[in-house]
ModelCIF file with pLDDT and N, C-alpha, C, O atoms, coordinates in Angstrom:
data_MODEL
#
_entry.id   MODEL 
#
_entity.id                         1 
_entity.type                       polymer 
_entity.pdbx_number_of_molecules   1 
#
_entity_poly.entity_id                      1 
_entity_poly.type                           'polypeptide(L)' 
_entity_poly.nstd_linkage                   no 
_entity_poly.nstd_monomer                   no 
_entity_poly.pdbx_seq_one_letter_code       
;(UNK)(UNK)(UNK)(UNK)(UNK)(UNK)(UNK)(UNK)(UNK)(UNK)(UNK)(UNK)(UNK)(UNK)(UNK)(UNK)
(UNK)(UNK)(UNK)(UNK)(UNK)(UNK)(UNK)(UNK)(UNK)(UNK)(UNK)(UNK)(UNK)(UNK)(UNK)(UNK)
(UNK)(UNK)(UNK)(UNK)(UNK)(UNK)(UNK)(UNK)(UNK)(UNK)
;
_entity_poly.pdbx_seq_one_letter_code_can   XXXXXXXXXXXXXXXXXXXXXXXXXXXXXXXXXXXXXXXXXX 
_entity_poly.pdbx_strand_id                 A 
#
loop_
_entity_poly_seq.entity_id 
_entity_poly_seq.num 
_entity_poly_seq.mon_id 
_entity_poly_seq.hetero 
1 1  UNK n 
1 2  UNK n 
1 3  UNK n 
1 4  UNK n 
1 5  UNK n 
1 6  UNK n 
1 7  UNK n 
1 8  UNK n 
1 9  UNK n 
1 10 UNK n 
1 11 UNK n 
1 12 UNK n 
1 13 UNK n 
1 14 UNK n 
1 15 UNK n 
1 16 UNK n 
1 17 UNK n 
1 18 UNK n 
1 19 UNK n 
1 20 UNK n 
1 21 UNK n 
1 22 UNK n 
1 23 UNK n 
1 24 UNK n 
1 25 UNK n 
1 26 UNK n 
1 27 UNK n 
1 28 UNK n 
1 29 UNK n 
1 30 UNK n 
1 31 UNK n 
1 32 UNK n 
1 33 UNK n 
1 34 UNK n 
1 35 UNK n 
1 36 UNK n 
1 37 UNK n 
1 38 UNK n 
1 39 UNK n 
1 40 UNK n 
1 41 UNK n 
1 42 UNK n 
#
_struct_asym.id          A 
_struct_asym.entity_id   1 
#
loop_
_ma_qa_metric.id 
_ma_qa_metric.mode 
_ma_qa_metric.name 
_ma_qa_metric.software_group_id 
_ma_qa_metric.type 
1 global pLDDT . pLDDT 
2 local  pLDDT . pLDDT 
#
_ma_qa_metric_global.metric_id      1 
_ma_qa_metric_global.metric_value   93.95 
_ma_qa_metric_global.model_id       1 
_ma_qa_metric_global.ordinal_id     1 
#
loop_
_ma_qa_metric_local.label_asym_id 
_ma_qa_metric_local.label_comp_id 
_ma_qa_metric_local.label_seq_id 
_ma_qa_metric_local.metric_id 
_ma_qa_metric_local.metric_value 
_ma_qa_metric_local.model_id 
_ma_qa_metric_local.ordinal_id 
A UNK 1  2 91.00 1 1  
A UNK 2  2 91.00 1 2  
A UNK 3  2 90.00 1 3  
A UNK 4  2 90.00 1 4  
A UNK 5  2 88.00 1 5  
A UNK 6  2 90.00 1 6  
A UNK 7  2 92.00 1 7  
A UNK 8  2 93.00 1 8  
A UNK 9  2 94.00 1 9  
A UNK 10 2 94.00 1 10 
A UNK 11 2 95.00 1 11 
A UNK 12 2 95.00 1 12 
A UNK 13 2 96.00 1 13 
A UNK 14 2 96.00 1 14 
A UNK 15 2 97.00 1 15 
A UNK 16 2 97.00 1 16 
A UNK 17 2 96.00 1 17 
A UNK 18 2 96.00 1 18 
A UNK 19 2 94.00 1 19 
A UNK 20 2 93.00 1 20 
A UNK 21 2 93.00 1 21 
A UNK 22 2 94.00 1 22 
A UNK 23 2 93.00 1 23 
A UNK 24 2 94.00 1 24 
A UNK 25 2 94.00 1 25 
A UNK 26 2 95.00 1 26 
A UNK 27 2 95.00 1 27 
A UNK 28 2 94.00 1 28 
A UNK 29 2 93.00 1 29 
A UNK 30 2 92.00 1 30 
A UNK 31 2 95.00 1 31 
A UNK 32 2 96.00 1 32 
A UNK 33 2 96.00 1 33 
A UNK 34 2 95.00 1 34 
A UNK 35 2 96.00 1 35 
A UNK 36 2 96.00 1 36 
A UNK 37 2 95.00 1 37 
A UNK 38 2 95.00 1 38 
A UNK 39 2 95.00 1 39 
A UNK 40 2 94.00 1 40 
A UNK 41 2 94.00 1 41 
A UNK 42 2 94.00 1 42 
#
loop_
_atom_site.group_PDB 
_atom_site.id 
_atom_site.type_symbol 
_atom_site.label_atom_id 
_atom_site.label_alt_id 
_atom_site.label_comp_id 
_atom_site.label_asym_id 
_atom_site.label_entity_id 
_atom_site.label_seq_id 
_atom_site.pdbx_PDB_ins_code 
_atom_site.Cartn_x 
_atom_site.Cartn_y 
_atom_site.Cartn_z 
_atom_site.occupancy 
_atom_site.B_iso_or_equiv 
_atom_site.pdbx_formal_charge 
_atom_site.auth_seq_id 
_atom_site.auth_comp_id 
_atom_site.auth_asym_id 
_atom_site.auth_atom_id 
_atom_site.pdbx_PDB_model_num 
ATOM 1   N N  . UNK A 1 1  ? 183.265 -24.715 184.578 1.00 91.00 ? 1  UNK A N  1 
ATOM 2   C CA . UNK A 1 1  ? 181.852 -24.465 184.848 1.00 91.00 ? 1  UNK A CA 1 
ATOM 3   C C  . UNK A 1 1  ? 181.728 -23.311 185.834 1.00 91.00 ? 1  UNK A C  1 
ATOM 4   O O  . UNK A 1 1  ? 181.953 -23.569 187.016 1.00 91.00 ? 1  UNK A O  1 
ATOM 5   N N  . UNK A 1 2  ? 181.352 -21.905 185.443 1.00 91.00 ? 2  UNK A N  1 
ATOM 6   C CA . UNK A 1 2  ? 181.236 -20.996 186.394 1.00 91.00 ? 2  UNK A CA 1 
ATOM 7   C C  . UNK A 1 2  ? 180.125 -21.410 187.171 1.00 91.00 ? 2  UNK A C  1 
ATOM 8   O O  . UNK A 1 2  ? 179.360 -22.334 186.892 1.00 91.00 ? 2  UNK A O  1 
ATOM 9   N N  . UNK A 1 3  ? 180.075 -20.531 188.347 1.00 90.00 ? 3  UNK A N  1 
ATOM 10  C CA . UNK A 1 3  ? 179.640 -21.363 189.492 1.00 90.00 ? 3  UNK A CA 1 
ATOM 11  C C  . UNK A 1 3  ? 177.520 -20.631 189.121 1.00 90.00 ? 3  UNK A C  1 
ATOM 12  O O  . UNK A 1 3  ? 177.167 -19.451 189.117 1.00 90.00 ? 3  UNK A O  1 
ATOM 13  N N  . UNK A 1 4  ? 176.692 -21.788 188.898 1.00 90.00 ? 4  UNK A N  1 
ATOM 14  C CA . UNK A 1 4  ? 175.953 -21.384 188.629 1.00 90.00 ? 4  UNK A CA 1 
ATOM 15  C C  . UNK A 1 4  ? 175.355 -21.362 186.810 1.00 90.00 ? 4  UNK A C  1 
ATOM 16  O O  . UNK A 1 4  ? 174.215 -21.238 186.361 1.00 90.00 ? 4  UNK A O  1 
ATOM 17  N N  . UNK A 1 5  ? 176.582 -21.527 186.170 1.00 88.00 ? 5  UNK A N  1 
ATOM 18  C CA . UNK A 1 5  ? 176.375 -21.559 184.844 1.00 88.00 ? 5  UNK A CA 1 
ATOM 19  C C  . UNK A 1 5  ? 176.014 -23.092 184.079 1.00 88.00 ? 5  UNK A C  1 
ATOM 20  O O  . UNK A 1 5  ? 175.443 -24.150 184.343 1.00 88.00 ? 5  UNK A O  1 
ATOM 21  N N  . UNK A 1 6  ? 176.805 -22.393 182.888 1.00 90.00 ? 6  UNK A N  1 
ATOM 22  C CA . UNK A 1 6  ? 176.546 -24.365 181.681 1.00 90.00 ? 6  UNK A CA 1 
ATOM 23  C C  . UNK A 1 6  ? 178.482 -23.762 181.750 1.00 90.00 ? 6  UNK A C  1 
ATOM 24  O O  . UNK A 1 6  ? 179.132 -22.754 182.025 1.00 90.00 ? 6  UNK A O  1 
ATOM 25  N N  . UNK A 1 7  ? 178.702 -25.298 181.257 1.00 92.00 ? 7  UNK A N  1 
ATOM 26  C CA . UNK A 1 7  ? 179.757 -25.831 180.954 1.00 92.00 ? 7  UNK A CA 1 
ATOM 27  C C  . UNK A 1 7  ? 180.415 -25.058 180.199 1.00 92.00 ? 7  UNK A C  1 
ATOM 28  O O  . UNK A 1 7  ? 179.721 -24.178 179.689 1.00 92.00 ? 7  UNK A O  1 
ATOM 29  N N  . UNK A 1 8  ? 181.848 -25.046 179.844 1.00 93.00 ? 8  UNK A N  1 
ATOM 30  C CA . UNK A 1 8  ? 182.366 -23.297 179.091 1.00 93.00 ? 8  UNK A CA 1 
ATOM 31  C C  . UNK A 1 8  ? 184.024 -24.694 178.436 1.00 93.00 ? 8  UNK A C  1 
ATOM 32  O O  . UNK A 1 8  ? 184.856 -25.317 179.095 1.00 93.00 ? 8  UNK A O  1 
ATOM 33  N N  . UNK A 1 9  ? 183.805 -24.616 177.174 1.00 94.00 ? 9  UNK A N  1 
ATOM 34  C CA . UNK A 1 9  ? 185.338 -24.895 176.714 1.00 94.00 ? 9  UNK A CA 1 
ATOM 35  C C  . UNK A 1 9  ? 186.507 -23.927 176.834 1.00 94.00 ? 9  UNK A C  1 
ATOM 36  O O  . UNK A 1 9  ? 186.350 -23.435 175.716 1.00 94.00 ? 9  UNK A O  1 
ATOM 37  N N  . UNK A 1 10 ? 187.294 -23.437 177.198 1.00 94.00 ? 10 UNK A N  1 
ATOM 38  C CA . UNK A 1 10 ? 188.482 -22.864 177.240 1.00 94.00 ? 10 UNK A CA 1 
ATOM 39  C C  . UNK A 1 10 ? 189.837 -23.436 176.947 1.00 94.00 ? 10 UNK A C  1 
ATOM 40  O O  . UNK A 1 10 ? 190.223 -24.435 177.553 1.00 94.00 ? 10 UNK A O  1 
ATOM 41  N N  . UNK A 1 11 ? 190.673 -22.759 175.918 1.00 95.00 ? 11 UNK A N  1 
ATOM 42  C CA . UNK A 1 11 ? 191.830 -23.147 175.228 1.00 95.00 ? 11 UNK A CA 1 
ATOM 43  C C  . UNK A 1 11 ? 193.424 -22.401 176.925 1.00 95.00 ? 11 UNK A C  1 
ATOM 44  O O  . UNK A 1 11 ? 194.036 -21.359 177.162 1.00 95.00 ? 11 UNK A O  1 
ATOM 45  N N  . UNK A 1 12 ? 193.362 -23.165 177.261 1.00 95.00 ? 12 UNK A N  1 
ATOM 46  C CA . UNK A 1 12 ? 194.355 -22.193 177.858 1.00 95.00 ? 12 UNK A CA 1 
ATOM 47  C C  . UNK A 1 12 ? 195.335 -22.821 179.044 1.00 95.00 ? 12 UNK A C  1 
ATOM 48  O O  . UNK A 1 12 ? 194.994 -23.569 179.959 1.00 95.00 ? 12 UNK A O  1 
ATOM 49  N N  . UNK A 1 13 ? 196.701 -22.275 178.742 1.00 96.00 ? 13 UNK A N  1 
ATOM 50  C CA . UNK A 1 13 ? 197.884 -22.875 179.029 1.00 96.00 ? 13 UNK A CA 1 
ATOM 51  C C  . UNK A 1 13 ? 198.020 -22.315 180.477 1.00 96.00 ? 13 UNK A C  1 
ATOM 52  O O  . UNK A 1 13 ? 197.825 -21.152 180.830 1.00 96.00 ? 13 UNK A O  1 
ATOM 53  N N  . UNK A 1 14 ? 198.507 -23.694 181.476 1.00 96.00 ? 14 UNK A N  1 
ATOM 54  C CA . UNK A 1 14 ? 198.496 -23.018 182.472 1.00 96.00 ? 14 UNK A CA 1 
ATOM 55  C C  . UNK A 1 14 ? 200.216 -23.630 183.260 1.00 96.00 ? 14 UNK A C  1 
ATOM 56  O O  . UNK A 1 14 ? 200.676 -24.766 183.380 1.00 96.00 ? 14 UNK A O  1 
ATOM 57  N N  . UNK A 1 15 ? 200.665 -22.507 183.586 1.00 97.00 ? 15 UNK A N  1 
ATOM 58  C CA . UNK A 1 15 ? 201.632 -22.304 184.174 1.00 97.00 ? 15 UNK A CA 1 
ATOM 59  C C  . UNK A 1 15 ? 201.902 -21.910 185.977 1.00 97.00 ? 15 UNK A C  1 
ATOM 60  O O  . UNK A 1 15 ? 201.841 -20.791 186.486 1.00 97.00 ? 15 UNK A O  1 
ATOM 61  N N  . UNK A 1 16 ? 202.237 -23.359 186.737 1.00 97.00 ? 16 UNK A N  1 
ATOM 62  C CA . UNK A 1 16 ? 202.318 -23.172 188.085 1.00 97.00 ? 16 UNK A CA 1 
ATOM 63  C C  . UNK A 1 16 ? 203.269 -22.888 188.600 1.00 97.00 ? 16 UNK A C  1 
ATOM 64  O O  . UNK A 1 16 ? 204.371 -23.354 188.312 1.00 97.00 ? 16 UNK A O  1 
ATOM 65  N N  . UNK A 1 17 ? 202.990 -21.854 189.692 1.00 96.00 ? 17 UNK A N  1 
ATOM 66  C CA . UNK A 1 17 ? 204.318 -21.856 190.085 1.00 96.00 ? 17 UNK A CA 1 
ATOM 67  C C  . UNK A 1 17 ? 204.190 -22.022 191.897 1.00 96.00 ? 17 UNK A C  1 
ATOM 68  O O  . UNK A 1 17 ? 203.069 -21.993 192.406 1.00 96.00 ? 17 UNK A O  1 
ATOM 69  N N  . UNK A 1 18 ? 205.547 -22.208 192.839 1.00 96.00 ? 18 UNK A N  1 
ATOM 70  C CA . UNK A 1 18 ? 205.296 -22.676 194.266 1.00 96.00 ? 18 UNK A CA 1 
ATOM 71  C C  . UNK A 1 18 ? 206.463 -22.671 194.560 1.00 96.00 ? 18 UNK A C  1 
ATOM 72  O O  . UNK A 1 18 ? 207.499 -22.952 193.958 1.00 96.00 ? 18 UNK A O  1 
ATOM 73  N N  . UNK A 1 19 ? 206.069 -22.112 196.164 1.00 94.00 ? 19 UNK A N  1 
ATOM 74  C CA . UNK A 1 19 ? 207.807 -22.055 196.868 1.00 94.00 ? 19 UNK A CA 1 
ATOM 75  C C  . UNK A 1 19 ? 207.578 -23.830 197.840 1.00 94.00 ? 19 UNK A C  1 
ATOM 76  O O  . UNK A 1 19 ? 208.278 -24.287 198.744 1.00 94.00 ? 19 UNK A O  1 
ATOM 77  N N  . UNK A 1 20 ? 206.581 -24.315 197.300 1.00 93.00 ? 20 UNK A N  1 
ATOM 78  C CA . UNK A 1 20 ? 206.593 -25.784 198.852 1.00 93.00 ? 20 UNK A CA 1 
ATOM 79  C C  . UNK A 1 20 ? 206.714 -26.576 197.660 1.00 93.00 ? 20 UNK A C  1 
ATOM 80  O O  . UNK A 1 20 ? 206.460 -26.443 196.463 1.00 93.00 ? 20 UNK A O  1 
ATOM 81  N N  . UNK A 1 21 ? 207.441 -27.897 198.812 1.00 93.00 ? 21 UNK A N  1 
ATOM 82  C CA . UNK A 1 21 ? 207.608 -29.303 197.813 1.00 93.00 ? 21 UNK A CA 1 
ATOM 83  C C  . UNK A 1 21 ? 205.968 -29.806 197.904 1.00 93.00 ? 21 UNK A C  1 
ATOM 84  O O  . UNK A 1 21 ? 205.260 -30.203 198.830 1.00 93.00 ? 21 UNK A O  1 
ATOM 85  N N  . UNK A 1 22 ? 205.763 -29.581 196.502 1.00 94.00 ? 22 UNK A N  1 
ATOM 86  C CA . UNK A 1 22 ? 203.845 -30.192 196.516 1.00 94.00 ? 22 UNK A CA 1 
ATOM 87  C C  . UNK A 1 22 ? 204.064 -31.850 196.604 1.00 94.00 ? 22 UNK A C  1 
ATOM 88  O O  . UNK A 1 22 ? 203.072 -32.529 196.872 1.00 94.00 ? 22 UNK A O  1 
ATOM 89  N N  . UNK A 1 23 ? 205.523 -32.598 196.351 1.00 93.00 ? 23 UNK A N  1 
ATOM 90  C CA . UNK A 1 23 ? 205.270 -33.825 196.322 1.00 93.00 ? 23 UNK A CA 1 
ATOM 91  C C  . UNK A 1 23 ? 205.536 -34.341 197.958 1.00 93.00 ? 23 UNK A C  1 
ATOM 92  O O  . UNK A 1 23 ? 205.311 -35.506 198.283 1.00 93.00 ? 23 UNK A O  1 
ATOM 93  N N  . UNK A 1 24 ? 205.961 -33.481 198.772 1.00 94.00 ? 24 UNK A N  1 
ATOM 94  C CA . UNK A 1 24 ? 205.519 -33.708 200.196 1.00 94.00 ? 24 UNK A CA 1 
ATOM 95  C C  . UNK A 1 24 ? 204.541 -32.959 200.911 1.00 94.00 ? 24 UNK A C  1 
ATOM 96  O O  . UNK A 1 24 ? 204.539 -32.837 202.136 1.00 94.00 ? 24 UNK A O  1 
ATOM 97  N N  . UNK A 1 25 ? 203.600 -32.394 200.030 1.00 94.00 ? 25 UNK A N  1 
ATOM 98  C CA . UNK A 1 25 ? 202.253 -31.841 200.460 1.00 94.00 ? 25 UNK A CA 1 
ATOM 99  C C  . UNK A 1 25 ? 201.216 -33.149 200.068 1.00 94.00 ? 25 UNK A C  1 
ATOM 100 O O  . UNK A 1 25 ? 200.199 -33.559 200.628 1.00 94.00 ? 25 UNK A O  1 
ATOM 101 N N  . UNK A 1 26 ? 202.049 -33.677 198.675 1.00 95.00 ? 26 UNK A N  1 
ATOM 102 C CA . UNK A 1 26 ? 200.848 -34.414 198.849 1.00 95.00 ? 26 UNK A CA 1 
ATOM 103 C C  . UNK A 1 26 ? 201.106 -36.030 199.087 1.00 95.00 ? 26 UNK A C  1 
ATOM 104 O O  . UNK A 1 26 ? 200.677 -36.987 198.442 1.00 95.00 ? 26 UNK A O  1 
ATOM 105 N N  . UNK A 1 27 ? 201.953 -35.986 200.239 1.00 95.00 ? 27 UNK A N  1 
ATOM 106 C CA . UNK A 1 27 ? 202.136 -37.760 201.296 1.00 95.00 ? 27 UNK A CA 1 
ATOM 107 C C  . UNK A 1 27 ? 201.752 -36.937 202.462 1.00 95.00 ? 27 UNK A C  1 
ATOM 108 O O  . UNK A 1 27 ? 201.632 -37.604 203.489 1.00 95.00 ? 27 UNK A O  1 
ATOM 109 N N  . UNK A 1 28 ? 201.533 -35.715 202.583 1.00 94.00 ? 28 UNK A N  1 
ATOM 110 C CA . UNK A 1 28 ? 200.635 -34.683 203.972 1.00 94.00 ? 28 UNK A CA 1 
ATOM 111 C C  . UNK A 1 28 ? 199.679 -34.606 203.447 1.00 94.00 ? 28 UNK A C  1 
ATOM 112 O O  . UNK A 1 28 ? 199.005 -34.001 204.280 1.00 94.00 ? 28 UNK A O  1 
ATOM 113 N N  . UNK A 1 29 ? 198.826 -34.841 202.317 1.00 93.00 ? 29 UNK A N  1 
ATOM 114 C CA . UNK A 1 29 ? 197.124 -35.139 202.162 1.00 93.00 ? 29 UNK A CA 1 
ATOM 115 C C  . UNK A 1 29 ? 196.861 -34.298 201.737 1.00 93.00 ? 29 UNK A C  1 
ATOM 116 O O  . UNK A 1 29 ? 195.861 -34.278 201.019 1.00 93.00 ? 29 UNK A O  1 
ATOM 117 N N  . UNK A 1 30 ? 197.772 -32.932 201.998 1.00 92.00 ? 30 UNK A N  1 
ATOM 118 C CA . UNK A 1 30 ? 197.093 -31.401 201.931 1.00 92.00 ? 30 UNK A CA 1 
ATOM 119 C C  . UNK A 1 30 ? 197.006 -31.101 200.147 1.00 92.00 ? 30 UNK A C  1 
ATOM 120 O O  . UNK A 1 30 ? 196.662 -29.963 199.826 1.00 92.00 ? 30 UNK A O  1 
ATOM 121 N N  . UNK A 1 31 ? 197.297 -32.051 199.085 1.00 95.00 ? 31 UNK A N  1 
ATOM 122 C CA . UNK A 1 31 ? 197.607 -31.992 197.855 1.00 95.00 ? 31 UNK A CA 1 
ATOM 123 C C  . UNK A 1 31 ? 197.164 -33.060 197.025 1.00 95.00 ? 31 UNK A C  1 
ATOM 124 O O  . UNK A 1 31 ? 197.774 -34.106 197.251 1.00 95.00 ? 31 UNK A O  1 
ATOM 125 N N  . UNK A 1 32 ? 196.145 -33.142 195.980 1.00 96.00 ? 32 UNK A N  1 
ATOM 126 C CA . UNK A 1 32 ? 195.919 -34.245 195.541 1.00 96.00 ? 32 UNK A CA 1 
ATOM 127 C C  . UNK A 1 32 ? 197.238 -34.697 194.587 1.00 96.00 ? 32 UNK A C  1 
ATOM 128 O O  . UNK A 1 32 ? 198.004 -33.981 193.941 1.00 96.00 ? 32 UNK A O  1 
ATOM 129 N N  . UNK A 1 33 ? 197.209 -35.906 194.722 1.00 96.00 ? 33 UNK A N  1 
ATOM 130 C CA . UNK A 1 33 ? 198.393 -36.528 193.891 1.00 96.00 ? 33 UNK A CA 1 
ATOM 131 C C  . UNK A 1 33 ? 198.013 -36.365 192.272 1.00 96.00 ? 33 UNK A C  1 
ATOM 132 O O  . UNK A 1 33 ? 198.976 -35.981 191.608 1.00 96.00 ? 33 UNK A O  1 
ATOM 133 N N  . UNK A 1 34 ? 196.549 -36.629 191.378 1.00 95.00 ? 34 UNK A N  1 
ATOM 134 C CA . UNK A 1 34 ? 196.565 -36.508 190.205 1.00 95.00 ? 34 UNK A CA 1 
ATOM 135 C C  . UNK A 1 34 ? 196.986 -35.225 189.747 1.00 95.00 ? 34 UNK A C  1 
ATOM 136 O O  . UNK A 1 34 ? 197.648 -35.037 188.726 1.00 95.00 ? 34 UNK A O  1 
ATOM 137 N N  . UNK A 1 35 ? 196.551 -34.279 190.596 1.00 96.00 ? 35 UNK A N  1 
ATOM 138 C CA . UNK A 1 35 ? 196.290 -32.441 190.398 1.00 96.00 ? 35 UNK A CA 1 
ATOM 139 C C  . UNK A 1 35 ? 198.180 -32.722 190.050 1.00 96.00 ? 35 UNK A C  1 
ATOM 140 O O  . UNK A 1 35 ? 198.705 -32.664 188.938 1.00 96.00 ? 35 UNK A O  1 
ATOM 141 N N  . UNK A 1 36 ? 198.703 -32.945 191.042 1.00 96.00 ? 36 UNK A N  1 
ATOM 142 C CA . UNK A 1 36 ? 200.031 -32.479 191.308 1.00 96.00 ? 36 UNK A CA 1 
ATOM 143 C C  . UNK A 1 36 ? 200.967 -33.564 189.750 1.00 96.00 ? 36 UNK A C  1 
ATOM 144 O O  . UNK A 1 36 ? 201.588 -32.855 188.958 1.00 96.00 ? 36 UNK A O  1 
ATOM 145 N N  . UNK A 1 37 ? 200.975 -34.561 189.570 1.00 95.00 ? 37 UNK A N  1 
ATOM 146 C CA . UNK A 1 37 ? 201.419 -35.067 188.636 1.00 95.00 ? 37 UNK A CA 1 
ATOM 147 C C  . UNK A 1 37 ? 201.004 -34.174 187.004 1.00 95.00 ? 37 UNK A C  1 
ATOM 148 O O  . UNK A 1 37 ? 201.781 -33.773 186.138 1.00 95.00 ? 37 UNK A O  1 
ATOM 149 N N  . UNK A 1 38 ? 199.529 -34.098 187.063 1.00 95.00 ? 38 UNK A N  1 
ATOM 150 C CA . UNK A 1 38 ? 199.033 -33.319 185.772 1.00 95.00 ? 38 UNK A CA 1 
ATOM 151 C C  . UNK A 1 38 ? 199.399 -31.711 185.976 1.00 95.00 ? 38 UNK A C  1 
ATOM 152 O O  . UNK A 1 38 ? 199.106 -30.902 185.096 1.00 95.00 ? 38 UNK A O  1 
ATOM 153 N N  . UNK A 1 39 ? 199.923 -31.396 186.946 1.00 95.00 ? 39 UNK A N  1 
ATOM 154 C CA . UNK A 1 39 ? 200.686 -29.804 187.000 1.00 95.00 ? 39 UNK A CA 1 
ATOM 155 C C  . UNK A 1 39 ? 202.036 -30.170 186.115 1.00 95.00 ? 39 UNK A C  1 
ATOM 156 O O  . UNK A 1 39 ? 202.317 -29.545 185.093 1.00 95.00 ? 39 UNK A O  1 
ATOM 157 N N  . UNK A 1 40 ? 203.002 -31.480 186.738 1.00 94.00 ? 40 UNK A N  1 
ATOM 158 C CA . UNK A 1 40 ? 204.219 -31.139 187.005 1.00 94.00 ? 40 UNK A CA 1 
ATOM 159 C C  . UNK A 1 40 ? 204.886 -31.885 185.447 1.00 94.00 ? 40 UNK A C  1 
ATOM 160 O O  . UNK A 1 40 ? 205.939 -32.515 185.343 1.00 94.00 ? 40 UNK A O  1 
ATOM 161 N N  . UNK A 1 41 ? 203.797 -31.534 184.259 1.00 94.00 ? 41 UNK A N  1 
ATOM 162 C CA . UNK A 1 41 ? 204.009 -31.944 183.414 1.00 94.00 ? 41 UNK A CA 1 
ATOM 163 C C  . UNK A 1 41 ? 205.790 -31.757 183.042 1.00 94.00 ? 41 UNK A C  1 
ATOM 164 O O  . UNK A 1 41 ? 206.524 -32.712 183.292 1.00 94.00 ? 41 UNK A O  1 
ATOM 165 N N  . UNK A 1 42 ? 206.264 -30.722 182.558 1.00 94.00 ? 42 UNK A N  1 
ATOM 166 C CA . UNK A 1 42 ? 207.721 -29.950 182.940 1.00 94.00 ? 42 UNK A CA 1 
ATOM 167 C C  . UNK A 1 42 ? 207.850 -29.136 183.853 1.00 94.00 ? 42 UNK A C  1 
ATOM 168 O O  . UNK A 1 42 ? 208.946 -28.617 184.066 1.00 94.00 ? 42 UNK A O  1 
#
């Protein structure tokens, strides 16, 4: 949803990348746990 707009479908693959352990960012809060599981698909 752009900020201000309507709702927008988009097809698109997303690839993360990070030099920190996000699974001890997120027992430090600073990381949501769903975000980080639905990233760390592979």
């Amino acid at each position: 949803q752009p900020i201000g707009g309507r709702i927008e479908r988009v097809d698109v693959r997303v690839v993360a990348s990070t030099h920190r352990d996000l699974a001890a960012e997120v027992k430090a809060g600073r990381f949501r746990e769903d975000l980080y599981y639905r990233l760390a698909v592979v």
